[in-house]
N, C-alpha and C. Protein backbone atom coordinates (compact mmCIF):
# COMPACT_ATOMS: atom_id res chain seq x y z
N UNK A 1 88.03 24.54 92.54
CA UNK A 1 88.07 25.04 93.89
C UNK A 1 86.94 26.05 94.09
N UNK A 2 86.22 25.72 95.01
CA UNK A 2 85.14 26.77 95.66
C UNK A 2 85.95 28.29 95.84
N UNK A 3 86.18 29.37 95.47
CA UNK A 3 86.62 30.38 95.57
C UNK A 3 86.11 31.26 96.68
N UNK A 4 85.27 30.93 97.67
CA UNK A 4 85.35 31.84 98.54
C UNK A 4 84.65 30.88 99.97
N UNK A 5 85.17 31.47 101.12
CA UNK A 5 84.25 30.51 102.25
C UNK A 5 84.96 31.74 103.60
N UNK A 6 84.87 30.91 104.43
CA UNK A 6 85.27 31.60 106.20
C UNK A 6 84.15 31.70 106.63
N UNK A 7 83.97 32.11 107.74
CA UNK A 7 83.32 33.46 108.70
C UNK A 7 83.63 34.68 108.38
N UNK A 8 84.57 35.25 107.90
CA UNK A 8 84.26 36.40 107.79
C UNK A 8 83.12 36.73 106.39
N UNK A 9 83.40 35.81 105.26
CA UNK A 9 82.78 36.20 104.07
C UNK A 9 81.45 35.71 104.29
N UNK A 10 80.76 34.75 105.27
CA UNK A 10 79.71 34.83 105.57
C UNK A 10 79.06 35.97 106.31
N UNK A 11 80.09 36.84 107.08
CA UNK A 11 79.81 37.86 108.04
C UNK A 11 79.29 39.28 106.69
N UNK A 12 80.20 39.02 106.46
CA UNK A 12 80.50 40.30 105.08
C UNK A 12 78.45 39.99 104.60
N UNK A 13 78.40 38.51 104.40
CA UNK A 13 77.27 38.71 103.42
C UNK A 13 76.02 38.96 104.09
N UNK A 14 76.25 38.49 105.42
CA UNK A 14 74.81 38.44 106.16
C UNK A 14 74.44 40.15 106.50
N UNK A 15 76.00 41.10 106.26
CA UNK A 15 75.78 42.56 106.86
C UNK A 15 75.47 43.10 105.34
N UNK A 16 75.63 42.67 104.06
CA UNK A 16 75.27 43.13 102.68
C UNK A 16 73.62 43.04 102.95
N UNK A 17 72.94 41.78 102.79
CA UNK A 17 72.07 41.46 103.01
C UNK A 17 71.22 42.16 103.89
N UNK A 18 71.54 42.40 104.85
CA UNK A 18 70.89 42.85 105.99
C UNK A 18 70.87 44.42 105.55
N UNK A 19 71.51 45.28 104.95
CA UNK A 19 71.62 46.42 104.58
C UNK A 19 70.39 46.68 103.19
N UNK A 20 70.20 45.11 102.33
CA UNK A 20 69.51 45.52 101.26
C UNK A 20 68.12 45.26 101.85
N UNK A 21 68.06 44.40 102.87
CA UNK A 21 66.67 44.01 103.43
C UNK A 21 66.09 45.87 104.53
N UNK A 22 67.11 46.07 105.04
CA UNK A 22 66.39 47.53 105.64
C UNK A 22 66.25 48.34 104.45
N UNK A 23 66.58 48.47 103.73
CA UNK A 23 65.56 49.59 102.02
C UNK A 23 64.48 48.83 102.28
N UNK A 24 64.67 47.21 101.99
CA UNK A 24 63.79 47.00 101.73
C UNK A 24 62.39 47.03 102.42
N UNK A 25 62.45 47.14 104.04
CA UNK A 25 61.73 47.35 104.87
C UNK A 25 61.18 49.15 104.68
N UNK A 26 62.36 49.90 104.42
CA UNK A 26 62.14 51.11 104.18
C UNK A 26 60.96 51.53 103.48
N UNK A 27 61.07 50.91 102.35
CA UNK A 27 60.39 51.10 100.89
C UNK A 27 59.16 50.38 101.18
N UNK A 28 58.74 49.49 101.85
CA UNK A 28 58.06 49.39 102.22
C UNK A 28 56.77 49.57 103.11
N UNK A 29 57.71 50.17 104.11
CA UNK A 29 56.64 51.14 105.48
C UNK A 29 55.54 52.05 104.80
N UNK A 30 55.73 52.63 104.54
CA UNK A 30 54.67 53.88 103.70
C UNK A 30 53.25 53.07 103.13
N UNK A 31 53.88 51.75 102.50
CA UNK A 31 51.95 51.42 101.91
C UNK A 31 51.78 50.12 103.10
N UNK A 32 52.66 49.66 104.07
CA UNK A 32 52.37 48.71 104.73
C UNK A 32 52.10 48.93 106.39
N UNK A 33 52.71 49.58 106.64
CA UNK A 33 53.47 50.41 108.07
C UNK A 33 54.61 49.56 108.76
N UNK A 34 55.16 50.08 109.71
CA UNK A 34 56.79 49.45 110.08
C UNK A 34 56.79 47.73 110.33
N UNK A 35 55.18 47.57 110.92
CA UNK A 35 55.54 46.22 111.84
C UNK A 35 55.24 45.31 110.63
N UNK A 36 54.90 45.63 109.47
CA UNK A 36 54.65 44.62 108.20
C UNK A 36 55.96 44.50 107.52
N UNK A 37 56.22 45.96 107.30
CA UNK A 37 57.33 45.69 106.36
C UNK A 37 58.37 45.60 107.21
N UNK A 38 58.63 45.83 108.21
CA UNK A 38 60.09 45.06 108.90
C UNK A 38 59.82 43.35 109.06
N UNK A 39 58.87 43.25 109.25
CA UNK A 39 58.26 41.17 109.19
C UNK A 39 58.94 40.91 107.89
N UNK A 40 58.79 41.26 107.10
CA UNK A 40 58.65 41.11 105.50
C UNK A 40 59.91 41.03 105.00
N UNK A 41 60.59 42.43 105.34
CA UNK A 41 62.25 42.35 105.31
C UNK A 41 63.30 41.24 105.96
N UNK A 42 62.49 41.27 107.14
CA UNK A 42 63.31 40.18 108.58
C UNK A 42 62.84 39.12 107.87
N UNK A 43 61.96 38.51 107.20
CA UNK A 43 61.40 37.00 106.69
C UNK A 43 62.91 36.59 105.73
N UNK A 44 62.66 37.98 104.53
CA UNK A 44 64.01 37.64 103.48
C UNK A 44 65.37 37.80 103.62
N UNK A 45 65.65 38.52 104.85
CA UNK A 45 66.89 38.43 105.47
C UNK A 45 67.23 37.00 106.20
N UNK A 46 66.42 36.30 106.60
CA UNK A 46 66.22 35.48 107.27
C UNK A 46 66.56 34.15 106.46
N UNK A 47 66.29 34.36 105.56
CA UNK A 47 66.29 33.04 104.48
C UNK A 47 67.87 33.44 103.55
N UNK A 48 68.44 34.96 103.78
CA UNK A 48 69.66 34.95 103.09
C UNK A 48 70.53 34.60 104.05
N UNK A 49 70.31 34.45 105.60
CA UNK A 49 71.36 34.33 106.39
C UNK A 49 71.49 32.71 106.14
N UNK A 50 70.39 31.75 106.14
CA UNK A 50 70.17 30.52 106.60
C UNK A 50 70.89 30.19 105.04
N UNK A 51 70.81 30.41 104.18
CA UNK A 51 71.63 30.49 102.81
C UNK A 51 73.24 30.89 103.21
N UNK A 52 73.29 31.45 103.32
CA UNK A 52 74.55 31.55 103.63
C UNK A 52 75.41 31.10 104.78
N UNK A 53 74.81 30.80 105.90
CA UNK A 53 75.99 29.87 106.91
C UNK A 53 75.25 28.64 106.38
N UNK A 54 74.78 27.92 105.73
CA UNK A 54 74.79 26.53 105.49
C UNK A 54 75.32 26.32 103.79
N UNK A 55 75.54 27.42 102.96
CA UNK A 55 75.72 27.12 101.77
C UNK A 55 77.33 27.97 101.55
N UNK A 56 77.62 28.63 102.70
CA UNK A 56 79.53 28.69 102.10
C UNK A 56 80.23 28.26 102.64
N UNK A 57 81.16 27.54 102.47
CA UNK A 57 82.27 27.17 103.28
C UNK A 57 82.85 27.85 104.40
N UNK A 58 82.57 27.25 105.72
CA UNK A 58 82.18 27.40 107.17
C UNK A 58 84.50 27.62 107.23
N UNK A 59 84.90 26.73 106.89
CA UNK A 59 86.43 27.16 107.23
C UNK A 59 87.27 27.88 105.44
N UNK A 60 86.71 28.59 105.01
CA UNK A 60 87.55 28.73 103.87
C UNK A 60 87.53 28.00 102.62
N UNK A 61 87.92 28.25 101.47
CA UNK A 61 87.99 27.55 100.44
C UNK A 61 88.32 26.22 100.46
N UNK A 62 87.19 25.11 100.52
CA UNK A 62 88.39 23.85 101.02
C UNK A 62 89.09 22.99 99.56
N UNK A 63 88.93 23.70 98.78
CA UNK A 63 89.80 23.06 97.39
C UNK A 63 89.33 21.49 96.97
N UNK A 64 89.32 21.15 96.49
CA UNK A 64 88.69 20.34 95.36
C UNK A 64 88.73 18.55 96.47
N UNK A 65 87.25 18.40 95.97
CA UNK A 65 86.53 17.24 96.17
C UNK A 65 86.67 15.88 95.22
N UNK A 66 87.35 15.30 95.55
CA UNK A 66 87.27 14.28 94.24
C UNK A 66 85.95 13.66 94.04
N UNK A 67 85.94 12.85 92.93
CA UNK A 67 84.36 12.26 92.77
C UNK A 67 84.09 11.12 93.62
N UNK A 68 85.42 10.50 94.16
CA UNK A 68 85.62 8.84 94.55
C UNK A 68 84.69 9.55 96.26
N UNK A 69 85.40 10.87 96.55
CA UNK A 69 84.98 11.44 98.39
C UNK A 69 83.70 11.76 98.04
N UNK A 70 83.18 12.16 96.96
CA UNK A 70 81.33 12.82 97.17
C UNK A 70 80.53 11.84 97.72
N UNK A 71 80.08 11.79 98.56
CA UNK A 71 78.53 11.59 98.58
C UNK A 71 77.88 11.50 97.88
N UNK A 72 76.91 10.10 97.40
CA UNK A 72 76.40 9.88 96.37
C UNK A 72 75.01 10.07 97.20
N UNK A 73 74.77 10.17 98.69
CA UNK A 73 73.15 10.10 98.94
C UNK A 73 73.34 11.27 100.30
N UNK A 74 72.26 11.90 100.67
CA UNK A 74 71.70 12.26 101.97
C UNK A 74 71.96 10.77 103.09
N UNK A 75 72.40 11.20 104.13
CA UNK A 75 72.46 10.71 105.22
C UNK A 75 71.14 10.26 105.83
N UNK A 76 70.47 9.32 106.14
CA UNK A 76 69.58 8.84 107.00
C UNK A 76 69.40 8.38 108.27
N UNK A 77 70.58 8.51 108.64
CA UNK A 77 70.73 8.24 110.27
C UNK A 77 70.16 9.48 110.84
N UNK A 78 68.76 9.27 111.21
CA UNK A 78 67.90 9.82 111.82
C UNK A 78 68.72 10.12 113.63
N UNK A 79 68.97 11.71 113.86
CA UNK A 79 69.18 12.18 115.43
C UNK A 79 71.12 11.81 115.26
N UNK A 80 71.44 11.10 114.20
CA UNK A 80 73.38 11.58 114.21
C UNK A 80 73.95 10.94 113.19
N UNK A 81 75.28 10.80 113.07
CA UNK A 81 76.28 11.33 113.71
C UNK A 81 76.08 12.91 113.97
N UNK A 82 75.90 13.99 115.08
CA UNK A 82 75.90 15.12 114.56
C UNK A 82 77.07 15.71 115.77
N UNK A 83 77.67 16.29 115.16
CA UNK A 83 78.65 16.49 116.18
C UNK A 83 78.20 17.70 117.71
N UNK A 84 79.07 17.37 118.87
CA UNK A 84 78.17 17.69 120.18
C UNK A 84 78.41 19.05 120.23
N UNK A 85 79.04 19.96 119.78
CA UNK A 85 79.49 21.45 119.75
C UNK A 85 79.96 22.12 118.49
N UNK A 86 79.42 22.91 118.79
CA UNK A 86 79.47 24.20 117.22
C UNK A 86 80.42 25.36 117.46
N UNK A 87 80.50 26.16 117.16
CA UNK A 87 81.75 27.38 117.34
C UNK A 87 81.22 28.67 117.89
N UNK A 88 79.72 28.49 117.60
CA UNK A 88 79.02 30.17 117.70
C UNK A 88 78.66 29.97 119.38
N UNK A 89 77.92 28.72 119.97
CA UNK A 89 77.78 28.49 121.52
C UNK A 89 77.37 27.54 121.51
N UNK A 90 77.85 27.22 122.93
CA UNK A 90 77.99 25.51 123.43
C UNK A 90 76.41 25.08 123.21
N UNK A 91 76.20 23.67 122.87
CA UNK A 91 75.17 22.96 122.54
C UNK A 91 75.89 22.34 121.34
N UNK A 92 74.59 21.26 120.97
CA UNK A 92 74.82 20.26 119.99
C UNK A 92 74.34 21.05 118.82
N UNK A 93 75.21 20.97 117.62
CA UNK A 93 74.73 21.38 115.99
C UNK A 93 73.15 21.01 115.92
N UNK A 94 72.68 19.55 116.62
CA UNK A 94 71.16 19.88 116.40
C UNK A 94 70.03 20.78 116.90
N UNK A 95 70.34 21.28 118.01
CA UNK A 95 70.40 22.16 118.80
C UNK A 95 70.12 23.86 118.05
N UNK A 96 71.46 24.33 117.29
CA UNK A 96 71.89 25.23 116.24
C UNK A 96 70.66 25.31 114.94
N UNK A 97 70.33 24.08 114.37
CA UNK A 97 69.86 23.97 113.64
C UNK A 97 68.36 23.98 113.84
N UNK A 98 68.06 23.59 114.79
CA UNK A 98 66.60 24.24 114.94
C UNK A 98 66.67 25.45 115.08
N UNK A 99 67.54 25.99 116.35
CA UNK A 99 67.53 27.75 116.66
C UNK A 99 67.43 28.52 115.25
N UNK A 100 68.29 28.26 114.19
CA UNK A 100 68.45 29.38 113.22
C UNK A 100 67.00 29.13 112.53
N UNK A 101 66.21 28.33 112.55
CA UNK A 101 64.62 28.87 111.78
C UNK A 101 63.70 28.85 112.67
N UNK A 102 64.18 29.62 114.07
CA UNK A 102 62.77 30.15 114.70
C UNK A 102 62.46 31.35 114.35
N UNK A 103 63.83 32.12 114.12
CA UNK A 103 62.79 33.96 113.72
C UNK A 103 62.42 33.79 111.95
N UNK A 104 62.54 32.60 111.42
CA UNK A 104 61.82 32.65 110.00
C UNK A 104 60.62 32.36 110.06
N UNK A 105 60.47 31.36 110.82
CA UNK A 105 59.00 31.15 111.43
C UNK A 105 57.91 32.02 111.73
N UNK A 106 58.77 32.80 112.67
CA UNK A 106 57.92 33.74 113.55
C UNK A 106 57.64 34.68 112.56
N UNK A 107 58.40 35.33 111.84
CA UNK A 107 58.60 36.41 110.62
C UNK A 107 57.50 36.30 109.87
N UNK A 108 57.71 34.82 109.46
CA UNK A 108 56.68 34.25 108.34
C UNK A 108 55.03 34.78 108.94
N UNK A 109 54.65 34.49 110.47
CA UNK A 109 53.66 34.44 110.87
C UNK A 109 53.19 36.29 110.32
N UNK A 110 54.32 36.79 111.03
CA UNK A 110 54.33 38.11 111.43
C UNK A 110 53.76 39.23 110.00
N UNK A 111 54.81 38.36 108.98
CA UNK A 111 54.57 38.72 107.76
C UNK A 111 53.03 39.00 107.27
N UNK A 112 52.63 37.34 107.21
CA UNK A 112 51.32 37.32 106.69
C UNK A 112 49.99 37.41 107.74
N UNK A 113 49.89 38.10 108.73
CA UNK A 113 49.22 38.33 109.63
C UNK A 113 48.41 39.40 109.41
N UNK A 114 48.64 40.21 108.76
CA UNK A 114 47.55 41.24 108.18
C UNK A 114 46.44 41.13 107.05
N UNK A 115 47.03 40.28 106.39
CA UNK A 115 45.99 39.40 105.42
C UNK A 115 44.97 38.59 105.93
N UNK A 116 43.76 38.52 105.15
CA UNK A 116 43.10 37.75 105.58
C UNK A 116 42.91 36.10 105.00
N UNK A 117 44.36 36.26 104.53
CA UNK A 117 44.80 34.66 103.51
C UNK A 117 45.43 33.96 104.52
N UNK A 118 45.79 34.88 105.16
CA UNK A 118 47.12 34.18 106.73
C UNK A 118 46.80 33.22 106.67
N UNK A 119 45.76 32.59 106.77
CA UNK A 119 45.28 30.75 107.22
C UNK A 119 45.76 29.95 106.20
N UNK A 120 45.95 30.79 105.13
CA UNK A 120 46.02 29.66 103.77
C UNK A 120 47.66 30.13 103.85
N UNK A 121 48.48 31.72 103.56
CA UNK A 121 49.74 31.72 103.61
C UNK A 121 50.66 31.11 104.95
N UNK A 122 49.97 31.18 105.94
CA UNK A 122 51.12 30.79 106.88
C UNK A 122 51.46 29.46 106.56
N UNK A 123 50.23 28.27 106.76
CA UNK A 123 51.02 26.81 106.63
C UNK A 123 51.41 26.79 104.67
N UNK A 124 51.59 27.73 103.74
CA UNK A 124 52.23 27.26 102.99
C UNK A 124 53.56 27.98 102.77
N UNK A 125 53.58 28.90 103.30
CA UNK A 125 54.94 29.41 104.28
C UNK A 125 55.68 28.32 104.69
N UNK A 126 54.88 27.60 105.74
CA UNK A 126 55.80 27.03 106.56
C UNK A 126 56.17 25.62 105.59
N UNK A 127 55.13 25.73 104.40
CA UNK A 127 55.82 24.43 103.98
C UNK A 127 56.89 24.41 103.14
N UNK A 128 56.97 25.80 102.32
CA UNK A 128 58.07 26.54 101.78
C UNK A 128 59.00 26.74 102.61
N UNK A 129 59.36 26.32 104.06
CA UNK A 129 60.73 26.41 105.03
C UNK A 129 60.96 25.26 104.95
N UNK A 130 60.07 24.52 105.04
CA UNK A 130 60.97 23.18 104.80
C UNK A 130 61.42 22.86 103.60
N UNK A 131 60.62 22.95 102.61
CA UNK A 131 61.00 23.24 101.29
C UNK A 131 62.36 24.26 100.94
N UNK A 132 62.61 24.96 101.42
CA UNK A 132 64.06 25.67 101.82
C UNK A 132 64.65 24.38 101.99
N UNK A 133 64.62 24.32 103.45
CA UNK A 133 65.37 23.05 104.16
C UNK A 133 65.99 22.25 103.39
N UNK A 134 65.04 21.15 102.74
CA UNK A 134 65.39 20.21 101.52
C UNK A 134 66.32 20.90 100.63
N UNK A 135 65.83 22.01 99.82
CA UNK A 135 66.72 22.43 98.87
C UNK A 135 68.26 22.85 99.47
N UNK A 136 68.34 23.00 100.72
CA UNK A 136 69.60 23.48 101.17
C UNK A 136 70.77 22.11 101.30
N UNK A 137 69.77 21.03 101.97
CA UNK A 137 70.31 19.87 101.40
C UNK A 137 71.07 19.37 100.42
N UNK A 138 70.11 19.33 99.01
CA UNK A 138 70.35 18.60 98.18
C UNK A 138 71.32 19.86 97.56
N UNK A 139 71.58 20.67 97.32
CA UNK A 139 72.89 21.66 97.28
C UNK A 139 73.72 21.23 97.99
N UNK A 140 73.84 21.02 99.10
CA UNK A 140 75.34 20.72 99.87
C UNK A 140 75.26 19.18 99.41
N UNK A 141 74.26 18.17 98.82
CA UNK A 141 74.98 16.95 98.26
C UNK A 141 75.19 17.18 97.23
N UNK A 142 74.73 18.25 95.90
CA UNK A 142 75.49 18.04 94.54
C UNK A 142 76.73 18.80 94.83
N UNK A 143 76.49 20.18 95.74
CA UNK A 143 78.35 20.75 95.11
C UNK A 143 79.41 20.28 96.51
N UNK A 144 79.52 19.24 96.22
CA UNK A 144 80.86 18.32 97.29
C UNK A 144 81.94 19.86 97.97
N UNK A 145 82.03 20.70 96.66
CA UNK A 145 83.05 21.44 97.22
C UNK A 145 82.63 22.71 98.27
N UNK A 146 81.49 22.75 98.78
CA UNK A 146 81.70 23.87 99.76
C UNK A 146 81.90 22.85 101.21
N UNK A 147 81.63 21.77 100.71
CA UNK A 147 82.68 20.65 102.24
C UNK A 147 81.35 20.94 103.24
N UNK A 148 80.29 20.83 103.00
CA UNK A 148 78.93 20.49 103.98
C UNK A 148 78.48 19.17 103.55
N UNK A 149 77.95 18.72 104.22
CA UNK A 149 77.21 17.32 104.18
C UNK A 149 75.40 17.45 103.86
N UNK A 150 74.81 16.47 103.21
CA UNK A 150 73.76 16.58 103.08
C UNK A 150 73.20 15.48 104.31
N UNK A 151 72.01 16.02 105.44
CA UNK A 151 71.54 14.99 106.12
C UNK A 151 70.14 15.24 106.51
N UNK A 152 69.51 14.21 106.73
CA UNK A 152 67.53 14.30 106.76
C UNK A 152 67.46 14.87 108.10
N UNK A 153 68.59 14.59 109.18
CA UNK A 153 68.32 15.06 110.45
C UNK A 153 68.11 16.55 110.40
N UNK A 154 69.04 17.17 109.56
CA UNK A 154 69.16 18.63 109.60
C UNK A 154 67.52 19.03 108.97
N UNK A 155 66.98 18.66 107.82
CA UNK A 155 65.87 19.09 107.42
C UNK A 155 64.48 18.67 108.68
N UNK A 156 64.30 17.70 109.48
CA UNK A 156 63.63 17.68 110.79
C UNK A 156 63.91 18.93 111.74
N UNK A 157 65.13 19.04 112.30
CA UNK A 157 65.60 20.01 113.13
C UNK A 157 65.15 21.22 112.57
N UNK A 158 65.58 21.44 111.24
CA UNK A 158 64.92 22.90 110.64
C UNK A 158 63.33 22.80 110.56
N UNK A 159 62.65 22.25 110.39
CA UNK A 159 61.30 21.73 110.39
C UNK A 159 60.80 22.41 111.75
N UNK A 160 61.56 21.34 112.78
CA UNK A 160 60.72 21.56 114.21
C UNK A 160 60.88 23.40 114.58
N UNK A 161 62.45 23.80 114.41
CA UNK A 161 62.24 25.05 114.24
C UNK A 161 61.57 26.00 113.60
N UNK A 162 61.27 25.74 112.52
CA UNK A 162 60.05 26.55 111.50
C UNK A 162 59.45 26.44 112.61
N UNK A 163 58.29 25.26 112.69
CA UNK A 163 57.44 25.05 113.64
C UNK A 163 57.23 26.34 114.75
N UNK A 164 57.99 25.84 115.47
CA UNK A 164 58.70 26.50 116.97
C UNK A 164 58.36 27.90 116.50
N UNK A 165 58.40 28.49 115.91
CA UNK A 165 58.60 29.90 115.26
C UNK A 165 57.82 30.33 114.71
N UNK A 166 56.14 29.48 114.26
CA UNK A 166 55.55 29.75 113.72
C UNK A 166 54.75 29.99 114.94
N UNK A 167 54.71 29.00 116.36
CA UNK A 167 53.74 29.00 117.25
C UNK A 167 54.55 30.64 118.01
N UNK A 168 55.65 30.79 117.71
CA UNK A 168 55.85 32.23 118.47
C UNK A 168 55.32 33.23 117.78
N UNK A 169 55.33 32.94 116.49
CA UNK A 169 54.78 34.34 115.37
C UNK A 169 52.96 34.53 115.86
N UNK A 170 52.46 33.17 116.15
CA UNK A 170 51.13 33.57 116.42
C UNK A 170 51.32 34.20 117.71
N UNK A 171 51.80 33.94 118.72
CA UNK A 171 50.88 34.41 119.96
C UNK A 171 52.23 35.43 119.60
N UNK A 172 52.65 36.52 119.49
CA UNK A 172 53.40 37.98 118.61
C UNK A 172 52.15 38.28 118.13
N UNK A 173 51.52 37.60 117.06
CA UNK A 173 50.64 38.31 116.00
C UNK A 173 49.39 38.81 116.80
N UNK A 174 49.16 37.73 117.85
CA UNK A 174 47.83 38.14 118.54
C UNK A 174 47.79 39.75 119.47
N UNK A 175 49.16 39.58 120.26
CA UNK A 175 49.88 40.69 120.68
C UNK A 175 50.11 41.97 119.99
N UNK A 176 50.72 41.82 118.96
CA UNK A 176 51.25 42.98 118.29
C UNK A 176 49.78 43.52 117.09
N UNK A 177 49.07 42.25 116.90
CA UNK A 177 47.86 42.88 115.78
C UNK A 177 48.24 43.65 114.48
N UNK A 178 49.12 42.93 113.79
CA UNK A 178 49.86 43.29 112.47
C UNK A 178 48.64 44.29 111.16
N UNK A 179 47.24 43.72 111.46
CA UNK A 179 46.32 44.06 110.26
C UNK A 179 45.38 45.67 111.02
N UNK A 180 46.37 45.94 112.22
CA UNK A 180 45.50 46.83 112.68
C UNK A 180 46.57 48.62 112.86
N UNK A 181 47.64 47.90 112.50
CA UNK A 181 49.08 48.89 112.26
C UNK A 181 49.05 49.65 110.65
N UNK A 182 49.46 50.79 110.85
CA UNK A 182 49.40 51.35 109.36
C UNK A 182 50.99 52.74 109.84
């Protein structure tokens, strides 16, 4: 049995998280200044939230998976089955799933915008979100028991969102001028 799941223990973790990511923004400001190291913090907070509502059990412990119910593959039905409403607000789960990696996107931009590697870190940033993506996948197809499904639609949707989030992080970066803040 998976020993822990809900909303609340996702709530619990995203406010842990979010508490170790402001030090970490903290500890940071002084050799970076605020608008780097809060990018920086918000990037890895960002990737513990998306970890955690897709990798714990969304209703509770759902107790043991037999081997005959696992899923032996990722889903390929490209655009569904995906169901038409989620719990947090009305829209379709594909919908959801783009939204939650636009501020990783943008972060990502925001992050590496003071460097003068940005050209080379951002698109391998962004290829490391999808690279997330996938790996978040193939976790919810080996451990059957946190009761998520593995599907290619979800890694597109997270994709186009990276995306989406990367074109907001630039025109932010052009705005805000991350390499000119101290």
């Amino acid at each position: 049995m998976f020993p822990v799941g809900g909303v609340g223990v996702m709530l619990f973790l995203v406010a842990v998280s979010g508490l170790v990511c402001g030090l970490l923004a903290w500890g940071l400001r002084p050799r970076l200044g605020w608008l780097s190291a809060a990018s920086i913090a918000g990037f890895v907070w960002c990737l513990a939230i998306l970890a955690t509502i897709t990798l714990i059990p969304a209703n509770g412990a759902p107790g043991v998976v037999s081997a005959e119910d696992r899923l032996s593959t990722c889903s390929w039905d490209i655009g569904g089955p995906a169901p038409e409403g989620f719990w947090i607000f009305a829209g379709g789960q594909r919908m959801l799933n783009t939204l939650v990696f636009v501020p990783a996107g943008a972060l990502l931009v925001l992050a590496c915008a003071r460097w003068r590697a940005a050209w080379v870190l951002v698109p391998l940033g962004f290829v490391g979100l999808v690279g997330f993506s996938v790996a978040i996948e193939a976790t919810q197809l080996a451990l059957a028991r946190i009761d998520r499904a593995c599907d290619v639609t979800d890694v597109i949707d997270n994709a186009t969102g990276a995306a989406i989030g990367v074109g907001i992080g630039v025109v932010l970066a052009v705005v805000l001028r991350p390499w000119q803040r101290r």
